[in-house]
Protein backbone atom coordinates (compact mmCIF):
# COMPACT_ATOMS: atom_id res chain seq x y z
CA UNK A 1 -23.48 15.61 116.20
CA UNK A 2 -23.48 16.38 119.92
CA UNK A 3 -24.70 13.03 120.89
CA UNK A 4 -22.07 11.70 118.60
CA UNK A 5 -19.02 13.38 120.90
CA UNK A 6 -20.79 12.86 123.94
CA UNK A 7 -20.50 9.00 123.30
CA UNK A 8 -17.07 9.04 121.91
CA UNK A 9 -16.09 10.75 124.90
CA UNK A 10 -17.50 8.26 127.38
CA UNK A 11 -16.03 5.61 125.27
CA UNK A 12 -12.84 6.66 125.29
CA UNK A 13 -13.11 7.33 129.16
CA UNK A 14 -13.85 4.14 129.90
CA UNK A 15 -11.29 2.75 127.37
CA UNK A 16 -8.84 4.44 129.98
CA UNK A 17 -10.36 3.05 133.08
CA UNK A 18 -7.28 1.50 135.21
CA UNK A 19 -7.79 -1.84 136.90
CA UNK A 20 -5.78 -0.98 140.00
CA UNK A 21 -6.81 1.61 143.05
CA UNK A 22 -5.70 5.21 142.66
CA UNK A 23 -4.90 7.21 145.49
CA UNK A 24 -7.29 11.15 145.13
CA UNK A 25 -5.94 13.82 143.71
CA UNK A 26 -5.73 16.93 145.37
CA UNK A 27 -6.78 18.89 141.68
CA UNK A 28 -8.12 17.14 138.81
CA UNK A 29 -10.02 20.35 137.97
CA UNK A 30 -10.56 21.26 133.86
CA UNK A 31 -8.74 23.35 132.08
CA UNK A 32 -10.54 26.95 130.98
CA UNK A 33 -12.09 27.60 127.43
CA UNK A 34 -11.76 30.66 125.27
CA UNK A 35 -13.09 31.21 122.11
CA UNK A 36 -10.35 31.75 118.95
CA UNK A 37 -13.25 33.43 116.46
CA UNK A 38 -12.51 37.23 116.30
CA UNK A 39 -16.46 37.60 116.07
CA UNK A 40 -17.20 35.89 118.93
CA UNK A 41 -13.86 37.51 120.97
CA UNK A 42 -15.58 40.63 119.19
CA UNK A 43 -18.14 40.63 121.59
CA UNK A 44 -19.25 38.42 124.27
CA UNK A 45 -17.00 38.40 127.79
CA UNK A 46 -18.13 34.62 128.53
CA UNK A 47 -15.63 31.39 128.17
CA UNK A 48 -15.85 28.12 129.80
CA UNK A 49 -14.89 28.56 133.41
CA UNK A 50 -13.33 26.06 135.82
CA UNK A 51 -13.14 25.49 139.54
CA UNK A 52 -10.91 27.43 140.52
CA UNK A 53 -8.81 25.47 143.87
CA UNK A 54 -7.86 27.03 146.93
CA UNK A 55 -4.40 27.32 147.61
CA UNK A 56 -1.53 29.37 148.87
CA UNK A 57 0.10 32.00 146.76
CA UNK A 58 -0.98 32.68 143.26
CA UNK A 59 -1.23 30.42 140.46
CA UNK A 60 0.06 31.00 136.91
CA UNK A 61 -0.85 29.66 133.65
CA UNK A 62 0.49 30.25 130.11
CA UNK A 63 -1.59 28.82 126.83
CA UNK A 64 -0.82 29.09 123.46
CA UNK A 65 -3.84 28.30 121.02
CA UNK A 66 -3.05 28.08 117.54
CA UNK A 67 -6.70 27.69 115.21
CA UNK A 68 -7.62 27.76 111.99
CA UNK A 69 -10.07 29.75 111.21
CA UNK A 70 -12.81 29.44 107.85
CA UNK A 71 -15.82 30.80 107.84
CA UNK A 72 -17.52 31.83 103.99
CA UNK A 73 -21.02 33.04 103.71
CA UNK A 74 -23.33 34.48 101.75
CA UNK A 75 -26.39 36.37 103.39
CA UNK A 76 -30.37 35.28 103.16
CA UNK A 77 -30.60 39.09 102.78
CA UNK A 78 -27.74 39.51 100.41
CA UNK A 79 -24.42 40.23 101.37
CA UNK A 80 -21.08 38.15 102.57
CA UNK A 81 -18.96 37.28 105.53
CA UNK A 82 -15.78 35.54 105.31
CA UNK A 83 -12.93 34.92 107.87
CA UNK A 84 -10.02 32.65 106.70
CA UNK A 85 -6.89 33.27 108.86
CA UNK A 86 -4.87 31.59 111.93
CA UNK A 87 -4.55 33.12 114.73
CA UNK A 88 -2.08 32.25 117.37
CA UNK A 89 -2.72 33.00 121.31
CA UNK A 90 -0.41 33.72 124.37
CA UNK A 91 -2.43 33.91 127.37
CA UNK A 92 -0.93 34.74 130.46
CA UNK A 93 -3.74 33.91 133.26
CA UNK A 94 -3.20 34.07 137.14
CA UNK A 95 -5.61 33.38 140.18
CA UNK A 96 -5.10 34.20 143.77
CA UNK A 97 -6.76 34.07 147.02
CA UNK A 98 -8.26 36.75 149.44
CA UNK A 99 -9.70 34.11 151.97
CA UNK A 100 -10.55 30.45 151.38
CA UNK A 101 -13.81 31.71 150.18
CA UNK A 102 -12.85 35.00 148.21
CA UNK A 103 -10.09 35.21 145.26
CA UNK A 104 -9.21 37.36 141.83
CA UNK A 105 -8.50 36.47 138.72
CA UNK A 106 -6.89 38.47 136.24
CA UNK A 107 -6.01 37.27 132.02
CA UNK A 108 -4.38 38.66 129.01
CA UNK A 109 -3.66 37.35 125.80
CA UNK A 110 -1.25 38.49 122.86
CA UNK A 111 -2.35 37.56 119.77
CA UNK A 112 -1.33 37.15 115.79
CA UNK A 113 -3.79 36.97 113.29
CA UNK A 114 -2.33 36.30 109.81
CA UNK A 115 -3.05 34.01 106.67
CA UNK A 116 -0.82 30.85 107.93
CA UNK A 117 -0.19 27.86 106.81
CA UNK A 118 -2.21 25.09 108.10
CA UNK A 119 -4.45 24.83 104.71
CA UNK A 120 -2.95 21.96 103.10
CA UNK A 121 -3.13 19.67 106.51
CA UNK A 122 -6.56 20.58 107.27
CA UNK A 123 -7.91 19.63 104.13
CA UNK A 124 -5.59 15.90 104.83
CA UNK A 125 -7.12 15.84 108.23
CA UNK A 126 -10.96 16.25 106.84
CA UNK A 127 -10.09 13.20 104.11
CA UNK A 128 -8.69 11.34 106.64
CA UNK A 129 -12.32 11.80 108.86
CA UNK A 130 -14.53 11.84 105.66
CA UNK A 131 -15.05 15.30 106.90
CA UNK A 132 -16.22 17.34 103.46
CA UNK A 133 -16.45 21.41 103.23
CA UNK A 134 -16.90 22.05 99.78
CA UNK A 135 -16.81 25.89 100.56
CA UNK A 136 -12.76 26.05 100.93
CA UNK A 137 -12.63 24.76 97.46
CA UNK A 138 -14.08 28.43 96.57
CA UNK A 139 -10.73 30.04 97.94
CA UNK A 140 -6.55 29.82 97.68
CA UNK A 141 -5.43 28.22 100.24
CA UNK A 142 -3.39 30.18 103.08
CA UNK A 143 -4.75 32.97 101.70
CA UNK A 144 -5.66 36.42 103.91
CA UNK A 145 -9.70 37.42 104.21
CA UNK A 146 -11.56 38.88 106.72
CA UNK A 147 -13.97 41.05 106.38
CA UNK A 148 -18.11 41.46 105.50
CA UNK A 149 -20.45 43.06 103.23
CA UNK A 150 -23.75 43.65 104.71
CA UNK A 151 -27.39 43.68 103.47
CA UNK A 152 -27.48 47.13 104.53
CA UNK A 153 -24.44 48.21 102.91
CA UNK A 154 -22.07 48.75 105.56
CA UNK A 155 -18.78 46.83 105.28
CA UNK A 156 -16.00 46.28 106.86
CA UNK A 157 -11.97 44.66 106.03
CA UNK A 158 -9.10 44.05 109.26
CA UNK A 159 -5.73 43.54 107.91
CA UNK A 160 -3.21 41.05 109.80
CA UNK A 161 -2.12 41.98 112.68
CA UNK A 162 -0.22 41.19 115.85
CA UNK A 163 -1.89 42.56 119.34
CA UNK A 164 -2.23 42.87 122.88
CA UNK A 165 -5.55 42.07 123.69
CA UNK A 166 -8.27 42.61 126.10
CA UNK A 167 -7.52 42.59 129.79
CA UNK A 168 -10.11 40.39 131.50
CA UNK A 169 -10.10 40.70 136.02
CA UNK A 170 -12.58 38.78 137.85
CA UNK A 171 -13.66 38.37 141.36
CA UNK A 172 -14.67 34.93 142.72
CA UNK A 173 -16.54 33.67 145.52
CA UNK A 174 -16.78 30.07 146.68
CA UNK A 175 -20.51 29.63 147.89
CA UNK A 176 -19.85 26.22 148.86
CA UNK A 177 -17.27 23.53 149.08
CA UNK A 178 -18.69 22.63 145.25
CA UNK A 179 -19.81 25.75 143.51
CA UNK A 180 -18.42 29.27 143.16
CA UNK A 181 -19.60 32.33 141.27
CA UNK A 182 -17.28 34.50 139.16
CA UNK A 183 -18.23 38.54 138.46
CA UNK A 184 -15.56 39.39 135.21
CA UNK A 185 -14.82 42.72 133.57
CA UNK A 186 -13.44 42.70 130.16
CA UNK A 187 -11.37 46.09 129.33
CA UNK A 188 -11.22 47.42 125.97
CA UNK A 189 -6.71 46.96 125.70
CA UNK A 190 -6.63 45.60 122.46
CA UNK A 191 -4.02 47.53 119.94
CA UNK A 192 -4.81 46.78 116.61
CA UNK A 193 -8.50 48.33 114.76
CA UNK A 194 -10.79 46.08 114.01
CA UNK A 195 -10.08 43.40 116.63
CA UNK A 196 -11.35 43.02 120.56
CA UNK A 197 -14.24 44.38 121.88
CA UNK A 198 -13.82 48.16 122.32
CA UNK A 199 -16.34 48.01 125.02
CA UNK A 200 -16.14 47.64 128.57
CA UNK A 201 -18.04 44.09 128.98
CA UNK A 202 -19.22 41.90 132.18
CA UNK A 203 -20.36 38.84 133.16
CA UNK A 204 -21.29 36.46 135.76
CA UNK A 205 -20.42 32.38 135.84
CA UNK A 206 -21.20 29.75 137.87
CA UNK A 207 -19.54 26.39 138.04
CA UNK A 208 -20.00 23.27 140.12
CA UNK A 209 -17.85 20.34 140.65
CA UNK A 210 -17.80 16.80 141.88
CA UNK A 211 -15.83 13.77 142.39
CA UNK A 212 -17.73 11.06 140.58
CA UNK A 213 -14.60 8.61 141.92
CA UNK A 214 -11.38 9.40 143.01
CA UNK A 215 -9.93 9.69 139.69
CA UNK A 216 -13.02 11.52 137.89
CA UNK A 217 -13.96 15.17 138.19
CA UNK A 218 -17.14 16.42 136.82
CA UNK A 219 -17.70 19.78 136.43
CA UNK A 220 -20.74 22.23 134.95
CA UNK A 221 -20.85 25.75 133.96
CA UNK A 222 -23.21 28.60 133.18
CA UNK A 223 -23.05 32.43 132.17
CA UNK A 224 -24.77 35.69 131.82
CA UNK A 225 -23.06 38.31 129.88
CA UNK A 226 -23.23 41.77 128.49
CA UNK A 227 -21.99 44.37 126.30
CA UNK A 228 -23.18 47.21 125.25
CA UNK A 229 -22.93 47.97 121.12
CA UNK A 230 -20.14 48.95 120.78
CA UNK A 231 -20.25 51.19 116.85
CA UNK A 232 -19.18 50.54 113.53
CA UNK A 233 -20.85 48.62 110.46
CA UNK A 234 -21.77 45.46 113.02
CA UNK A 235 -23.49 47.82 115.98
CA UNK A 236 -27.37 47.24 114.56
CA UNK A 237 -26.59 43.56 114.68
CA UNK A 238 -24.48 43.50 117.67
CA UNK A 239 -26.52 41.46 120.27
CA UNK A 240 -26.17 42.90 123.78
CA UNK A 241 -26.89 39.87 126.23
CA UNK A 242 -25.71 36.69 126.28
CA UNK A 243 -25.63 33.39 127.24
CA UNK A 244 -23.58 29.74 127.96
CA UNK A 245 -23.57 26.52 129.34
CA UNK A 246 -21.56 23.45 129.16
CA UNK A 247 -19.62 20.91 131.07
CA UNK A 248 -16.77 18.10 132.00
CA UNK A 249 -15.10 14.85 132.66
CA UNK A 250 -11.26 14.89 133.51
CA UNK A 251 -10.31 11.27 134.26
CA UNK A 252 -6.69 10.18 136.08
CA UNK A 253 -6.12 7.01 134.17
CA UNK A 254 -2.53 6.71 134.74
CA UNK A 255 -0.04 8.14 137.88
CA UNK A 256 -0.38 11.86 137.06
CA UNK A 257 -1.67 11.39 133.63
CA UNK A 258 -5.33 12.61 132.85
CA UNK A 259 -7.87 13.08 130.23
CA UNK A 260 -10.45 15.52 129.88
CA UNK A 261 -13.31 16.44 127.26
CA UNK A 262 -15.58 19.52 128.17
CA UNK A 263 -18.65 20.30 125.67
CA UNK A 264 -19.53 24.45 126.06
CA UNK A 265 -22.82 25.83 124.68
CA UNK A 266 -22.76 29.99 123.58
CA UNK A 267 -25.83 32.04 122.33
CA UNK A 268 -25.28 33.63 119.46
CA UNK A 269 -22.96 36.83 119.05
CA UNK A 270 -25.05 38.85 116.66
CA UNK A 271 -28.84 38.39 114.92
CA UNK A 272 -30.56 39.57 111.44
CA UNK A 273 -27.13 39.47 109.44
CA UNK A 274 -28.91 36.33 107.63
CA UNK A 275 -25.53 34.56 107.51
CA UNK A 276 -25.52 31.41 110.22
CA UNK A 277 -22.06 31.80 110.98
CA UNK A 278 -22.90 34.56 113.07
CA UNK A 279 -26.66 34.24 114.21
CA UNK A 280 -26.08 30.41 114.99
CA UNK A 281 -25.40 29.26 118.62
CA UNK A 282 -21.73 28.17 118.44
CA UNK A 283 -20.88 24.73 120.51
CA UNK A 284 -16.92 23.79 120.96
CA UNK A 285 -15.72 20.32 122.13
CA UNK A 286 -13.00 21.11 123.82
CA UNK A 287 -10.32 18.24 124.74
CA UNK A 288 -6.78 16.75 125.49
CA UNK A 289 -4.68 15.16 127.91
CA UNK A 290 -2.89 16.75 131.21
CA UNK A 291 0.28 15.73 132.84
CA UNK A 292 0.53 17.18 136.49
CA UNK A 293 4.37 17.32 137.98
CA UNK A 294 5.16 15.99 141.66
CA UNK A 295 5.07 19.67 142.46
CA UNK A 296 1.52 20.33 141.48
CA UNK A 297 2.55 21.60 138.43
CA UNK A 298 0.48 21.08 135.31
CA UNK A 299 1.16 20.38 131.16
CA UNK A 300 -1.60 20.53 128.96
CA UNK A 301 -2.44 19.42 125.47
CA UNK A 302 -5.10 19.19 123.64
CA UNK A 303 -7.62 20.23 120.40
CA UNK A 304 -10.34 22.19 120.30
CA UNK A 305 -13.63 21.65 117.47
CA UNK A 306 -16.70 23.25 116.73
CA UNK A 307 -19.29 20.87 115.66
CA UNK A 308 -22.14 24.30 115.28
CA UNK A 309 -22.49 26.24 113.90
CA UNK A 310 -21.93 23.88 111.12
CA UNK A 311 -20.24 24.00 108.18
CA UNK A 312 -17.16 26.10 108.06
CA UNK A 313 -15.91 27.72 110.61
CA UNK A 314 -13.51 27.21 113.59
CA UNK A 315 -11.60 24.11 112.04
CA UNK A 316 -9.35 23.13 114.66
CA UNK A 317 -7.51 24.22 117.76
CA UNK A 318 -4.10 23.10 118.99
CA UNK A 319 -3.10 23.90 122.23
CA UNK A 320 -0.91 23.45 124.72
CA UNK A 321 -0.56 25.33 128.39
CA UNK A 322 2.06 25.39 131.56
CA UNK A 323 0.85 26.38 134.89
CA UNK A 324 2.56 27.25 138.16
């Protein structure tokens, strides 16, 4: 499956290829990655992280990701886990520099989580790709669940809700003109029970960039993260270190028009539950199109899908972002 997207990525790259000389672009840097499962938000503080440009003043960005959400299973050692909702994301995200080397980062999302109403599509959309998950036949569609009984006997149940959630400030430090190092704390700000991390959580992420041509940026990424257990029914299956990798292609094919396609690798966010939607490595293929502004200014579309773990599980993405 991953060699799959990794080809009909290139493909469509090159499909895009102009014929004519581009002049370089100042930033053709990728767009950052955060997960949409409340599991995974649950516990780990790691996402896909960018270059992050020098430049005067601060830099805003607002995203809204809107995902569907199905995950159903039943437990090797008995048991059962299921998460079918939407959830819709505001993130408000800024940068700004210290010293051409040294900057901060600070993020905060708002988020709904409710039963939605994206059922009916998603099921045309996986006819439509021969996609089949015989598992959402097994409940009504836009229909509320989330919530697990565990082979131990501990359970939990999180109602909708809509919530602030956790506030996430980094420091940065560009090593070199193409790799920098990011140090984040994640804050336990999240209003609602049974959602965010309720632990103070770090991590460290390094990401390197370069030009492949004028009008193609590559970039990599890696993470180490913690967080201590943080309670509750999950805590003897919470895992407490963890781990990512993953990178990029954003190509200028047009003016100010770009594509971009970024793969991103997590280790698994908890172990011995016996249900793969949680001890599984989740991978997300991440992409879209960008339209950057004469003023530096950048729009962003674009889908997100998670090819592991397989089965159910995140079923699609839609997003869309503004920065300043």
């Amino acid at each position: 499956m991953t060699r799959a997207i990794a080809g009909s990525l290139t493909l469509f790259l090159l499909a895009h290829l102009p014929t004519g000389p581009l002049a370089a672009q100042s930033d053709l840097g990728l767009p950052a990655h955060h997960q949409s499962n409340l599991m995974a938000l649950a516990r780990s503080p790691l996402y896909f992280q960018p270059w992050v440009p020098t430049g005067p003043g601060s830099r805003i960005t607002v995203a809204l990701d809107y995902a569907n959400v199905y995950e159903l299973n039943t437990g090797s050692y008995g048991g059962a886990y299921v998460q079918d909702l939407e959830v819709g994301t505001i993130r408000v995200s800024g940068r700004k520099d210290l010293s051409p080397e040294l900057f901060v980062t600070a993020d905060l999302p708002v988020s709904v989580a409710w039963q939605g109403g994206l059922d009916g599509f998603l099921e045309w959309w996986h006819d439509l790709l021969g996609i089949e998950i015989p598992e959402r036949d097994y409940r009504p569609k836009n229909d509320w669940a989330y919530g697990a009984l565990l082979a131990d006997g501990g359970s939990f149940e999180n109602d909708p809700a809509l919530f602030l959630g956790d506030l996430s400030v980094g420091l940065g430090w560009r090593l070199t003109p193409h790799a920098q190092l990011l140090g984040t704390l994640t804050l336990p700000t999240t209003t609602a029970r049974g959602y965010g991390r309720r632990v103070v959580t770090a991590g460290t992420m390094l990401t390197l960039w370069t030009d492949l041509d004028p009008r193609l940026r590559a970039e990599a990424s890696a993470g180490v993260g913690f967080a201590p257990r943080s309670g509750g029914v999950m805590r003897s299956y919470e895992r407490t270190m963890f781990g990512s990798a993953g990178g990029g292609l954003r190509w200028r094919f047009y003016k100010q028009a770009s594509v971009y396609g970024t793969l991103w690798l997590h280790s698994p966010y908890y172990e011995g539950t016996g249900m793969r939607a949680l001890d599984r490595n989740d991978l997300a293929f991440d992409f879209g199109w960008i339209i950057r502004t004469p003023s530096g200014a950048e729009w962003r579309f674009g889908m997100t899908e998670d090819p592991q773990p397989s089965g159910p599980g995140v079923d699609a993405v839609f997003k869309a972002s503004r920065s300043w």
